[in-house]
C-alpha atoms as a PDB file:
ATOM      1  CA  UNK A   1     -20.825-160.112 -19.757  1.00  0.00           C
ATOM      2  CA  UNK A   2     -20.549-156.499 -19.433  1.00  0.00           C
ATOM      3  CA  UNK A   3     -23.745-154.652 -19.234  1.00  0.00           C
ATOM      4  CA  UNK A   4     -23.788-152.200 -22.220  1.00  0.00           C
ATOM      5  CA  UNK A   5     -27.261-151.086 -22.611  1.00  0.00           C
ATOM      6  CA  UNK A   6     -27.425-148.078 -24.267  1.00  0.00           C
ATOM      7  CA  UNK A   7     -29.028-145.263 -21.791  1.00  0.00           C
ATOM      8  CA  UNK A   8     -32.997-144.709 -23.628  1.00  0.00           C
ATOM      9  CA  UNK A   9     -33.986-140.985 -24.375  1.00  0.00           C
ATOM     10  CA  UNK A  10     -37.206-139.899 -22.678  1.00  0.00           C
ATOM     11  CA  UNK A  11     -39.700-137.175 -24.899  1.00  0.00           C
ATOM     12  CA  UNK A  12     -40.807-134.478 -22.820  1.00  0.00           C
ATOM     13  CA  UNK A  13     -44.184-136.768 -21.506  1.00  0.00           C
ATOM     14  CA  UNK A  14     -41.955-138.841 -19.762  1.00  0.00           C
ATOM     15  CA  UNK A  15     -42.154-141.521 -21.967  1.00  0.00           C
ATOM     16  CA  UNK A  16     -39.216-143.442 -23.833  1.00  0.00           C
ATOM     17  CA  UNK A  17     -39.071-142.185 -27.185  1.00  0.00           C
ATOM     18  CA  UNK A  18     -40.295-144.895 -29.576  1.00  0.00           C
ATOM     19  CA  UNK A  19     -36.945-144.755 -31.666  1.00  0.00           C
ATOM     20  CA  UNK A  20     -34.691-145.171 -28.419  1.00  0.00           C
ATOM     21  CA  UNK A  21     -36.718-148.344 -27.643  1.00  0.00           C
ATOM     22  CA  UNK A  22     -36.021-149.582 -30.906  1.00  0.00           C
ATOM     23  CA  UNK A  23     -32.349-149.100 -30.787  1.00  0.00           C
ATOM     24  CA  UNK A  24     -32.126-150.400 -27.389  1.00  0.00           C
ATOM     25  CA  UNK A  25     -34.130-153.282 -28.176  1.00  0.00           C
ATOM     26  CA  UNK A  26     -31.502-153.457 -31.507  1.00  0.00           C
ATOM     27  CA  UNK A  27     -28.247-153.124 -29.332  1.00  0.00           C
ATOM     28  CA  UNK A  28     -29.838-155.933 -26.707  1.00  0.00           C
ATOM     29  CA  UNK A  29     -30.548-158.505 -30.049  1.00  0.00           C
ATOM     30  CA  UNK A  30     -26.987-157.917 -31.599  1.00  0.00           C
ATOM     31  CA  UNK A  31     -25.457-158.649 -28.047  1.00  0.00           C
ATOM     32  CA  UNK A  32     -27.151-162.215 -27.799  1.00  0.00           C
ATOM     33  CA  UNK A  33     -26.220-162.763 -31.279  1.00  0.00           C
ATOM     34  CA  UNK A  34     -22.928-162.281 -30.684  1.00  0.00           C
ATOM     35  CA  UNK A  35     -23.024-163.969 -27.287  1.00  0.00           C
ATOM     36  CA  UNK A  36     -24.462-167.172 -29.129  1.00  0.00           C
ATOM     37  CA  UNK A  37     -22.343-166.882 -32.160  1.00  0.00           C
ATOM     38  CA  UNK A  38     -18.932-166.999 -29.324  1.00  0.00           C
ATOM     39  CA  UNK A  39     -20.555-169.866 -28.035  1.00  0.00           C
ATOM     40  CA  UNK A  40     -21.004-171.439 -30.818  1.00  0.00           C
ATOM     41  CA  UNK A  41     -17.912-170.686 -31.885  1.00  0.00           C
ATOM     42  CA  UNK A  42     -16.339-172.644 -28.279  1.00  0.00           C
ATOM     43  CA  UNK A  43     -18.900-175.693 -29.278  1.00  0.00           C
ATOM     44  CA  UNK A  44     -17.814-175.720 -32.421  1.00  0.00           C
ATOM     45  CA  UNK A  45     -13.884-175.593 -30.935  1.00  0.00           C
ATOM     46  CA  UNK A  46     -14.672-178.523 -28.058  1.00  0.00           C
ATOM     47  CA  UNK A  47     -16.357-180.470 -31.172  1.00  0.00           C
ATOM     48  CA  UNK A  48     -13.652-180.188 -33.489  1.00  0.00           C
ATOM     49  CA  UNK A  49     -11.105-181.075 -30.331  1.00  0.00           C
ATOM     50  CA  UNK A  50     -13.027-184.280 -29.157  1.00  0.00           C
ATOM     51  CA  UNK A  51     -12.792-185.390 -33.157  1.00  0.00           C
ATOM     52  CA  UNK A  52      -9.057-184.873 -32.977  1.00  0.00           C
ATOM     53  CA  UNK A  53      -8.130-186.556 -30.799  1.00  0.00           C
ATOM     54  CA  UNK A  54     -10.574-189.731 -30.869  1.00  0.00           C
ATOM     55  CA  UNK A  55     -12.748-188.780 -28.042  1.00  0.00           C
ATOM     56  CA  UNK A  56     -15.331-191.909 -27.195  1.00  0.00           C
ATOM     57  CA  UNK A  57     -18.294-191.673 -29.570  1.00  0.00           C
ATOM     58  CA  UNK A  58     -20.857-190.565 -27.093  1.00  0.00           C
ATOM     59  CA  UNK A  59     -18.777-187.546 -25.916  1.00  0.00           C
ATOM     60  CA  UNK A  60     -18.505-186.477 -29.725  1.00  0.00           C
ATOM     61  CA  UNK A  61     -22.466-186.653 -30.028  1.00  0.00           C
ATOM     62  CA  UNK A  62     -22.828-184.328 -26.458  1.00  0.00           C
ATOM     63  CA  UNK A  63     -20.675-182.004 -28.323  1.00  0.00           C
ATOM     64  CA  UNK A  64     -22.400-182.108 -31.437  1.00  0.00           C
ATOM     65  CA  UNK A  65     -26.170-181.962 -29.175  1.00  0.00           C
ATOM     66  CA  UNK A  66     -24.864-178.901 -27.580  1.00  0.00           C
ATOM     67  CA  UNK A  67     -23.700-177.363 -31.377  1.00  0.00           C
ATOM     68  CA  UNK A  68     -27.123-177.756 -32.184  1.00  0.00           C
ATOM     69  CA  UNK A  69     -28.417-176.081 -29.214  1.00  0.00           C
ATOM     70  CA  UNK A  70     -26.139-172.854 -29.882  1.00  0.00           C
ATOM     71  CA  UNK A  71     -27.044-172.743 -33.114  1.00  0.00           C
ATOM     72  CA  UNK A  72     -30.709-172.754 -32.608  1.00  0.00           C
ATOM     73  CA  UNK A  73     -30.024-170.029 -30.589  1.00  0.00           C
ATOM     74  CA  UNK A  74     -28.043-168.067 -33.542  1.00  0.00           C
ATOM     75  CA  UNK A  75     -30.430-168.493 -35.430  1.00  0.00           C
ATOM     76  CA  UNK A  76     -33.471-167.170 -33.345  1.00  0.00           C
ATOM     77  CA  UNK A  77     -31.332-164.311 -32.160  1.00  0.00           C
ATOM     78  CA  UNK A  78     -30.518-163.288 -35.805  1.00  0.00           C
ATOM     79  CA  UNK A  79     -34.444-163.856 -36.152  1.00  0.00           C
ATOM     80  CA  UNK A  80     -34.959-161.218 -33.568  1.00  0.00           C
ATOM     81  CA  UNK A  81     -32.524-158.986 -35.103  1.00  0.00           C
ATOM     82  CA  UNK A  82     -34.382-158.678 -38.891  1.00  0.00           C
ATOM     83  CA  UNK A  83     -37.547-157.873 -36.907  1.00  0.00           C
ATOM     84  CA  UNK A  84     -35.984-155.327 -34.620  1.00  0.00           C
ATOM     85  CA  UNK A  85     -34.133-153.750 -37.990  1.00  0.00           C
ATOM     86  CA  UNK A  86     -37.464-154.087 -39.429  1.00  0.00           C
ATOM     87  CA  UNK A  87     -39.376-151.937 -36.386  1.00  0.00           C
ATOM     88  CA  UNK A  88     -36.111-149.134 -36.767  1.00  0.00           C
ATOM     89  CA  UNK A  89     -36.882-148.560 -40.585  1.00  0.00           C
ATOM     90  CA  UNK A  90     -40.878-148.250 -39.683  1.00  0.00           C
ATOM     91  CA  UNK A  91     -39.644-145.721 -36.793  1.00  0.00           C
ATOM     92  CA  UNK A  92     -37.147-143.995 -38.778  1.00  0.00           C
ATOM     93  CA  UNK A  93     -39.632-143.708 -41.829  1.00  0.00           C
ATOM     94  CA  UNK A  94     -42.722-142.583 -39.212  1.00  0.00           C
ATOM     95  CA  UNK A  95     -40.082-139.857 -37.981  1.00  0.00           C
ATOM     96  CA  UNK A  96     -39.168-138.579 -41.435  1.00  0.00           C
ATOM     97  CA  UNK A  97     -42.982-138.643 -41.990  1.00  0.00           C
ATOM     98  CA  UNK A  98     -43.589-136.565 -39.346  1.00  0.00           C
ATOM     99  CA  UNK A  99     -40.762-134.129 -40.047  1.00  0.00           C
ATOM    100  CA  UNK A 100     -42.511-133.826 -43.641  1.00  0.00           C
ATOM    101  CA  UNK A 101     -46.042-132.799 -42.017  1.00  0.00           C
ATOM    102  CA  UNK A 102     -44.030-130.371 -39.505  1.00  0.00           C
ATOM    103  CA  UNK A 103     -42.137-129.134 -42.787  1.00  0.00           C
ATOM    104  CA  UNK A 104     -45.322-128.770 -44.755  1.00  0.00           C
ATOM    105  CA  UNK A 105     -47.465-127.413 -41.595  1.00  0.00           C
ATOM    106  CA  UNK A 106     -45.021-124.409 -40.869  1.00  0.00           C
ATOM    107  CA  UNK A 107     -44.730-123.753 -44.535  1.00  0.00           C
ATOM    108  CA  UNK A 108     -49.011-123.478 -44.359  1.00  0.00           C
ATOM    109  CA  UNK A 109     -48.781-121.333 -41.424  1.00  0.00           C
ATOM    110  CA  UNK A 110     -45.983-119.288 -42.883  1.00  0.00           C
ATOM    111  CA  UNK A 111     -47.984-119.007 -45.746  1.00  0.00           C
ATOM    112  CA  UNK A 112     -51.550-118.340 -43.933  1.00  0.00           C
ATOM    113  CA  UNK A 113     -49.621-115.342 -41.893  1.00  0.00           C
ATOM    114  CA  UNK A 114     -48.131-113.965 -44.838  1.00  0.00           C
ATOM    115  CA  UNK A 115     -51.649-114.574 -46.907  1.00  0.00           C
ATOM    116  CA  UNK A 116     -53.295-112.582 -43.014  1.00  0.00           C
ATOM    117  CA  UNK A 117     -50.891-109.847 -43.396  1.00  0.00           C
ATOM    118  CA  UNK A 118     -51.454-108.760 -46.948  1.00  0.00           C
ATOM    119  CA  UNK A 119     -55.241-109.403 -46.389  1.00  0.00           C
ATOM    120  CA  UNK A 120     -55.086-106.604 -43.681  1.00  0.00           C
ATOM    121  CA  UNK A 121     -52.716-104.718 -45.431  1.00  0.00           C
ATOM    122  CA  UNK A 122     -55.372-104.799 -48.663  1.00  0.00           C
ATOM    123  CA  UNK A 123     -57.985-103.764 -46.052  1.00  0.00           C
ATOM    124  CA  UNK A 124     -56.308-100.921 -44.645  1.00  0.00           C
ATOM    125  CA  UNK A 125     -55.082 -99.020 -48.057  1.00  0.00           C
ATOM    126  CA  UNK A 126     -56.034 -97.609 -51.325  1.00  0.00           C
ATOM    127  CA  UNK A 127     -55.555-100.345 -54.412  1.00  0.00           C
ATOM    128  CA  UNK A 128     -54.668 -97.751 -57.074  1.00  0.00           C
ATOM    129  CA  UNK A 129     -52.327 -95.784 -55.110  1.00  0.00           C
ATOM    130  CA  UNK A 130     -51.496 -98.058 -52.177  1.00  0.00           C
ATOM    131  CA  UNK A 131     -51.991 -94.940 -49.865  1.00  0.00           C
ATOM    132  CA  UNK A 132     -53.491 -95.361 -46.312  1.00  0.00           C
ATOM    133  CA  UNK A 133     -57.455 -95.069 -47.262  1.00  0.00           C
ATOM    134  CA  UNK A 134     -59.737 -93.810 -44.738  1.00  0.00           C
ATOM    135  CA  UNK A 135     -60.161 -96.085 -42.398  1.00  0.00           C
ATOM    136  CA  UNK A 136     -56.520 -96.130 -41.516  1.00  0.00           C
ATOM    137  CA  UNK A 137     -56.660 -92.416 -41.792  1.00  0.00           C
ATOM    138  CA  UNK A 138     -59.047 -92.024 -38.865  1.00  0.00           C
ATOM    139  CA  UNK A 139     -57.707 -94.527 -36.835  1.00  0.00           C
ATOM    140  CA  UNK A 140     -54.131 -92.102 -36.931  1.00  0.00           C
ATOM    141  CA  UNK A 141     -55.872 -89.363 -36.778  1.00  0.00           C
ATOM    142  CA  UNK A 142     -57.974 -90.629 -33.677  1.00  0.00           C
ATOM    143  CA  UNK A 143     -53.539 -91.387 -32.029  1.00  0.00           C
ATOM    144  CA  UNK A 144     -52.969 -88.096 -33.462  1.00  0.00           C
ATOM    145  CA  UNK A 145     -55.507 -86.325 -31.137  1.00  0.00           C
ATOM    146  CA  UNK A 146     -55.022 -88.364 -28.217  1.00  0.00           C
ATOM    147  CA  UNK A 147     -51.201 -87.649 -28.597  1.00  0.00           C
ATOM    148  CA  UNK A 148     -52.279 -83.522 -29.320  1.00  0.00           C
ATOM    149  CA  UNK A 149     -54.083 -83.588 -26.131  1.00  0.00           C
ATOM    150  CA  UNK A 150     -51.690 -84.785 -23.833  1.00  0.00           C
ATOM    151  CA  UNK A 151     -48.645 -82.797 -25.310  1.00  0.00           C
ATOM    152  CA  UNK A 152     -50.503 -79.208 -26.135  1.00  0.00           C
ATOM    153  CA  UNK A 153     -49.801 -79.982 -30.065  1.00  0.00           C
ATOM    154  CA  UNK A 154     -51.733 -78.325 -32.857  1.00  0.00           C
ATOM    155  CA  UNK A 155     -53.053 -80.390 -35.461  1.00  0.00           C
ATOM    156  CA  UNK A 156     -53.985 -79.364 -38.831  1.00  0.00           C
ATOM    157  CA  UNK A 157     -56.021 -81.721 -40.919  1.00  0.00           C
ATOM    158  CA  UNK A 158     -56.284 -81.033 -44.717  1.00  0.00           C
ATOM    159  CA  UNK A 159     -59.019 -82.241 -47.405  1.00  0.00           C
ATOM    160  CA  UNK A 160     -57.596 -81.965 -50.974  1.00  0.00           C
ATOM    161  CA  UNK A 161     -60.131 -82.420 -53.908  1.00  0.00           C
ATOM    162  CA  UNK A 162     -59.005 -82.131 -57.543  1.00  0.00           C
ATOM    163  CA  UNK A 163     -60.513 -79.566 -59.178  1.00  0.00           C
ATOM    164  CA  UNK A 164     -62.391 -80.647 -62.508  1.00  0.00           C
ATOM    165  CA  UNK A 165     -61.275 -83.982 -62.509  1.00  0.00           C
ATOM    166  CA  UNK A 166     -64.371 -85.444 -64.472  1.00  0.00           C
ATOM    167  CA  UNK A 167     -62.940 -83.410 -66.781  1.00  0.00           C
ATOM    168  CA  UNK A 168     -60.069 -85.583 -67.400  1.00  0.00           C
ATOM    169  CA  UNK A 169     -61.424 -88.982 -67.508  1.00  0.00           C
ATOM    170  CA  UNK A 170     -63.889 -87.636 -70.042  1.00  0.00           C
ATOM    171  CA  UNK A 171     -61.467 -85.842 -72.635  1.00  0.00           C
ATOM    172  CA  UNK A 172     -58.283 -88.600 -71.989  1.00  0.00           C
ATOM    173  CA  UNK A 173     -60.465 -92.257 -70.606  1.00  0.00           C
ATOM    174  CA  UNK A 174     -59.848 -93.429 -66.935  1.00  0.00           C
ATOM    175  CA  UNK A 175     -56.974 -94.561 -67.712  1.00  0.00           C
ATOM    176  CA  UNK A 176     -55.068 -91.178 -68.060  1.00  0.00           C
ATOM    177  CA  UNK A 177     -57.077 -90.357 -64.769  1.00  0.00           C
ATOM    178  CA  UNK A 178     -56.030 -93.243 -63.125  1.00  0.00           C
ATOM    179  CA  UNK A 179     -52.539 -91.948 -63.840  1.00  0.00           C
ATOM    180  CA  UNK A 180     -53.399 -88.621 -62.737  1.00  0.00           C
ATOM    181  CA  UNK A 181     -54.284 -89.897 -58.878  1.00  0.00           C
ATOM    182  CA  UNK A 182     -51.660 -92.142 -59.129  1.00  0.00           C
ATOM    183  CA  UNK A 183     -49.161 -88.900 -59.840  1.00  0.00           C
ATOM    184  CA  UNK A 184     -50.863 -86.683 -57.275  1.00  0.00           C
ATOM    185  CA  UNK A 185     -50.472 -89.843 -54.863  1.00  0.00           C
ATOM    186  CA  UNK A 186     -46.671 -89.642 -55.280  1.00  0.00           C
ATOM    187  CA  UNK A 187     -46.483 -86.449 -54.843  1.00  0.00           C
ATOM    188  CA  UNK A 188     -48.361 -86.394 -51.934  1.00  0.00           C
ATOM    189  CA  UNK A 189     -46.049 -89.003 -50.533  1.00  0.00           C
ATOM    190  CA  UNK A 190     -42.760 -87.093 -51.501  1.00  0.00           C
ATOM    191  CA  UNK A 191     -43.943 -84.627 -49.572  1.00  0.00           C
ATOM    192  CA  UNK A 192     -45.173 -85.646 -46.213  1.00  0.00           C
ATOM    193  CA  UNK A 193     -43.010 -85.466 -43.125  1.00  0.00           C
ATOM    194  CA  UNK A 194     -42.202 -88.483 -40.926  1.00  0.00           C
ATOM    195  CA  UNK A 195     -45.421 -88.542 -38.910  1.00  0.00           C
ATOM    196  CA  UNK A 196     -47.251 -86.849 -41.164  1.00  0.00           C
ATOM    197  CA  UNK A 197     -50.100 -89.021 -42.977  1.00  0.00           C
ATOM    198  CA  UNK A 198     -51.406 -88.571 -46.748  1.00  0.00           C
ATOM    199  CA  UNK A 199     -54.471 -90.563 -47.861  1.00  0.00           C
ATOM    200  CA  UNK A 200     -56.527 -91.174 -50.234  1.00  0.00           C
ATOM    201  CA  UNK A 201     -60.012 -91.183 -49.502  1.00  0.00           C
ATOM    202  CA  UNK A 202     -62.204 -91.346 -52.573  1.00  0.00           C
ATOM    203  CA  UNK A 203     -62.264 -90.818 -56.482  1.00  0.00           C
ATOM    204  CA  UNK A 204     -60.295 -87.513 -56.393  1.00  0.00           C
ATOM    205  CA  UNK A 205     -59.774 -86.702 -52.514  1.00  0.00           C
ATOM    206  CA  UNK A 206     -57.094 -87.245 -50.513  1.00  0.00           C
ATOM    207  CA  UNK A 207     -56.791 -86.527 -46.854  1.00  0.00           C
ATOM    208  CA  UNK A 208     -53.520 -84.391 -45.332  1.00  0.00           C
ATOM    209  CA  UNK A 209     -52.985 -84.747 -41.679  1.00  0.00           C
ATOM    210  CA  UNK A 210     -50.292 -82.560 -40.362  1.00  0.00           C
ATOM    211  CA  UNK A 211     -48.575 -83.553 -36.715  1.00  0.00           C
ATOM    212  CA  UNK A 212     -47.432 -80.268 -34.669  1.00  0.00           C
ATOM    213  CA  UNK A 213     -48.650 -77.343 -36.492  1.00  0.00           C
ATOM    214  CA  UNK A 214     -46.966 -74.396 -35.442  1.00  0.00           C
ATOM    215  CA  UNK A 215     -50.042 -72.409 -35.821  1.00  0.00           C
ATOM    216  CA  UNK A 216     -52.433 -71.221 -37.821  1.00  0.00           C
ATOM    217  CA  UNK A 217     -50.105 -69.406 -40.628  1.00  0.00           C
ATOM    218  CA  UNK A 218     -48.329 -72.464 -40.520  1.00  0.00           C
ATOM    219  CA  UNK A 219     -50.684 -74.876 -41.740  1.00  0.00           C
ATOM    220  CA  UNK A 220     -52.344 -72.380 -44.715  1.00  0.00           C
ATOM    221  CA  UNK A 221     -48.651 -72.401 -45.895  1.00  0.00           C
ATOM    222  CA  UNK A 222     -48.213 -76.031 -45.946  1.00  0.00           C
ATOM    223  CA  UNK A 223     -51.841 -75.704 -47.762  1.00  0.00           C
ATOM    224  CA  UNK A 224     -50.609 -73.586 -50.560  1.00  0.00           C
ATOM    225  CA  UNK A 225     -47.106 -75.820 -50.977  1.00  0.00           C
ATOM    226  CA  UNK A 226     -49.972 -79.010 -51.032  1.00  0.00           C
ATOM    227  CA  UNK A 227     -51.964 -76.719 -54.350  1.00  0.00           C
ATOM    228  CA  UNK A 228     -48.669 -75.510 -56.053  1.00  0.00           C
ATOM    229  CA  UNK A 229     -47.017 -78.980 -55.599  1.00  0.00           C
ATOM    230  CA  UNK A 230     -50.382 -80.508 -57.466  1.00  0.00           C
ATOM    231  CA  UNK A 231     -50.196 -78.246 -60.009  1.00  0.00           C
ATOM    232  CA  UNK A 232     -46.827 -78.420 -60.994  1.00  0.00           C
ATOM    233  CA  UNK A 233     -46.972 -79.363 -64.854  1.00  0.00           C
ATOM    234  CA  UNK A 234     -46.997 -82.751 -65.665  1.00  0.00           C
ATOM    235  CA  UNK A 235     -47.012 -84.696 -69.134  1.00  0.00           C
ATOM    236  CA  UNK A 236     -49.117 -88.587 -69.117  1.00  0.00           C
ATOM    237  CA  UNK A 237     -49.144 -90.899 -71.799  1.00  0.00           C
ATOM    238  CA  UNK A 238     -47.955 -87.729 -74.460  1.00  0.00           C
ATOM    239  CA  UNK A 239     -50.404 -85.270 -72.963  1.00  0.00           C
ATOM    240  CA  UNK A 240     -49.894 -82.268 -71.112  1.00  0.00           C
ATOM    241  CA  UNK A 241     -51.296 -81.338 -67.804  1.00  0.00           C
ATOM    242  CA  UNK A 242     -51.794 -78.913 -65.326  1.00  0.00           C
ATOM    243  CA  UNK A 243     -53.947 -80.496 -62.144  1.00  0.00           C
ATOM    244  CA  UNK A 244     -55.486 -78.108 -60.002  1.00  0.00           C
ATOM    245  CA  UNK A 245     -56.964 -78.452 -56.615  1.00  0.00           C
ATOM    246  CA  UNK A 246     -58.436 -76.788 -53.205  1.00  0.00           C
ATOM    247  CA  UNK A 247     -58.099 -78.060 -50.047  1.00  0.00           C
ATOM    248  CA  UNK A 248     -59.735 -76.884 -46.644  1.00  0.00           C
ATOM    249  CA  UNK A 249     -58.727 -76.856 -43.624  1.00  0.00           C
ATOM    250  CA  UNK A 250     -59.416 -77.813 -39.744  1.00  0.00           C
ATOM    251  CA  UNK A 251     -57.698 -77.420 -36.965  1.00  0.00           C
ATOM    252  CA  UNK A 252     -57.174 -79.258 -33.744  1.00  0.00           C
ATOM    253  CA  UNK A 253     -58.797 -78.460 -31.118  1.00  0.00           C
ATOM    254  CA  UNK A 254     -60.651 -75.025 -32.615  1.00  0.00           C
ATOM    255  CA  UNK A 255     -62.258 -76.844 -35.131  1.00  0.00           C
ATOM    256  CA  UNK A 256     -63.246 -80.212 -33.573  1.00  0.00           C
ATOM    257  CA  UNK A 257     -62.030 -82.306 -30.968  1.00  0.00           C
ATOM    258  CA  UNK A 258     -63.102 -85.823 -32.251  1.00  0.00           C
ATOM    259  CA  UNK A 259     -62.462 -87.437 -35.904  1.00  0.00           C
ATOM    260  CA  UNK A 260     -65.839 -86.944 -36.961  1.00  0.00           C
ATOM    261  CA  UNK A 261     -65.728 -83.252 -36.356  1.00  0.00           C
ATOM    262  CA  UNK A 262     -62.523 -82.403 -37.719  1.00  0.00           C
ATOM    263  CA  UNK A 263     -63.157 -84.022 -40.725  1.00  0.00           C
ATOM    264  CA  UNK A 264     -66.924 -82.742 -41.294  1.00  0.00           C
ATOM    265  CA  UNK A 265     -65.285 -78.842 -40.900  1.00  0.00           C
ATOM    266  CA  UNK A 266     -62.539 -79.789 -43.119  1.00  0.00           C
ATOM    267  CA  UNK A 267     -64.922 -81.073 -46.148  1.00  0.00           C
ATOM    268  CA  UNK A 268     -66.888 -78.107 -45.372  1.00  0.00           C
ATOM    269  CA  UNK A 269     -63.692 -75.851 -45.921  1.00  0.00           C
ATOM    270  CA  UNK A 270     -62.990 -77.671 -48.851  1.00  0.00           C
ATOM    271  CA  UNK A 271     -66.358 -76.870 -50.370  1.00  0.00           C
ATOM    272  CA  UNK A 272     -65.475 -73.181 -49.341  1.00  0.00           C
ATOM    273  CA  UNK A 273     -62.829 -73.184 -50.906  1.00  0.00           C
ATOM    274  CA  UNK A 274     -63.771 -74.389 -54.513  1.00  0.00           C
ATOM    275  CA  UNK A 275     -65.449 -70.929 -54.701  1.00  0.00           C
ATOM    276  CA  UNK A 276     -62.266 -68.909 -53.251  1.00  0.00           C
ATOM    277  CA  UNK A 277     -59.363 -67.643 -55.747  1.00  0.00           C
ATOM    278  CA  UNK A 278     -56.618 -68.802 -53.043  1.00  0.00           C
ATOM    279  CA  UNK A 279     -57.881 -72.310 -52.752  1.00  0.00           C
ATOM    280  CA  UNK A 280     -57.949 -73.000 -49.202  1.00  0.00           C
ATOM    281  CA  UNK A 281     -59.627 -72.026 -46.413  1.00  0.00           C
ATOM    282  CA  UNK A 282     -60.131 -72.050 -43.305  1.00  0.00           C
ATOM    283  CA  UNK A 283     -63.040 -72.401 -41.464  1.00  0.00           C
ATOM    284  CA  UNK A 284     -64.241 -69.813 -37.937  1.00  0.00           C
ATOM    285  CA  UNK A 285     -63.751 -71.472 -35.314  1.00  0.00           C
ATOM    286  CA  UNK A 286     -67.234 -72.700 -33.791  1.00  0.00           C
ATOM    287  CA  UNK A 287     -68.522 -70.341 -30.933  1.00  0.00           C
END
């Protein structure tokens, strides 16, 4: 008989994959059954043959001993084959099992990454106005100078504080206020330029850092577009408003060469500036 054993698949261990043993052994049980079931078949023909044609009686029994033999055979063959069909549903539903829990363990993961993401995300910026808060805001600003110091750039960092703001939340409730950050937030955002970062970093202060300041002149204009773009009028939940605010300013590197320092001169500018007509400031340059 032809040898036509099905070639097995190995896994990557080097091992025969469970399910290609099972259809191997499957293929090698259906071949003996129907190896037995031709024999049978010839027994069956010699039998049928020595009846014919009136063999002796002893010669009739042989045949019929020999019938018996095959069919034993048959039947243990077919035996074999429920138990191997048996092992190949087990396999096939372990596989599909295991397909499920890879299904369902990439969905977690998927999920978990997703769930890691937002987490950080939530971490990183402001939950009213989903602005950069201020730890992101130093960590760009901390880019921002290393960037400044290699290229020569200018860097102008802005604090922006609302001016009577308490004011607000007690005439309207917080949640006309709220509204009122989340406006000045927009704004804010409509208005940077790509590289550019707005954030909010408390209450009623937002942080401005400006990339590549031309100079000096430069960044008290952008200061003055930052009040008169707050102020334009604006109308919440039926009422009519008209936000003010100062903002001071620092400059990189005449003001401060590290995070801390630039932002410590710019809240110091800010407070300056709450008591100048113009609204921003800028602060001397240390000695």
């Amino acid at each position: 008989m032809p040898n036509h054993r099905r070639k097995t698949r190995v896994d990557e261990t080097g091992r025969t994959a469970p399910l290609a043993r099972v259809l191997d052994q499957s293929e090698q049980v259906q071949y003996k059954v129907e190896a037995a079931a031709t024999d049978l078949s010839g027994v069956n023909a010699v039998l049928k043959k020595e009846v014919v044609k009136g063999s002796p009686l002893l010669e009739v029994v042989n045949a019929l001993d020999q019938s018996v033999v095959v069919e034993a055979r048959v039947q243990e063959a077919a035996d074999e084959l429920v138990a191997v069909n048996d092992a190949l549903a087990a396999e096939i539903d372990d596989r599909i099992a295991v397909e499920h829990e890879l299904i369902e363990s990439k969905a977690a993961l998927s999920v978990s990454r997703v769930e890691a993401s937002r987490a950080r995300h939530d971490s990183l910026h402001d939950p009213l106005t989903g602005l950069p808060n201020l730890t992101l805001f130093k960590d760009r600003l901390k880019h921002a100078i290393a960037q400044a110091r290699r290229k020569g750039w200018l860097l102008a960092v802005m604090f922006v504080d609302l001016d009577e703001f308490k004011g607000v939340n007690d005439a309207h409730g917080h949640d006309v206020g709220d509204a009122v950050i989340r406006l000045v937030a927009e704004r804010l955002s409509e208005f940077v330029r790509d590289g550019d970062t707005v954030a909010r970093r408390s209450g009623d202060e937002f942080l401005f850092l400006m990339l590549e300041a031309k100079d000096i002149d430069n960044a008290r204009t952008m200061a003055q577009r930052i009040i008169a773009l707050i102020a334009a009028p604006c109308t919440i939940q039926g009422i009519a408003l008209s936000i003010q605010a100062s903002v001071g300013l620092a400059l990189y590197p005449a003001h401060g060469k590290t995070v801390s320092e630039l932002l410590k001169q710019a809240d110091l500018a800010m407070y300056a500036a709450k008591r100048q007509p113009s609204g921003a400031v800028l602060p001397n340059a240390p000695d």
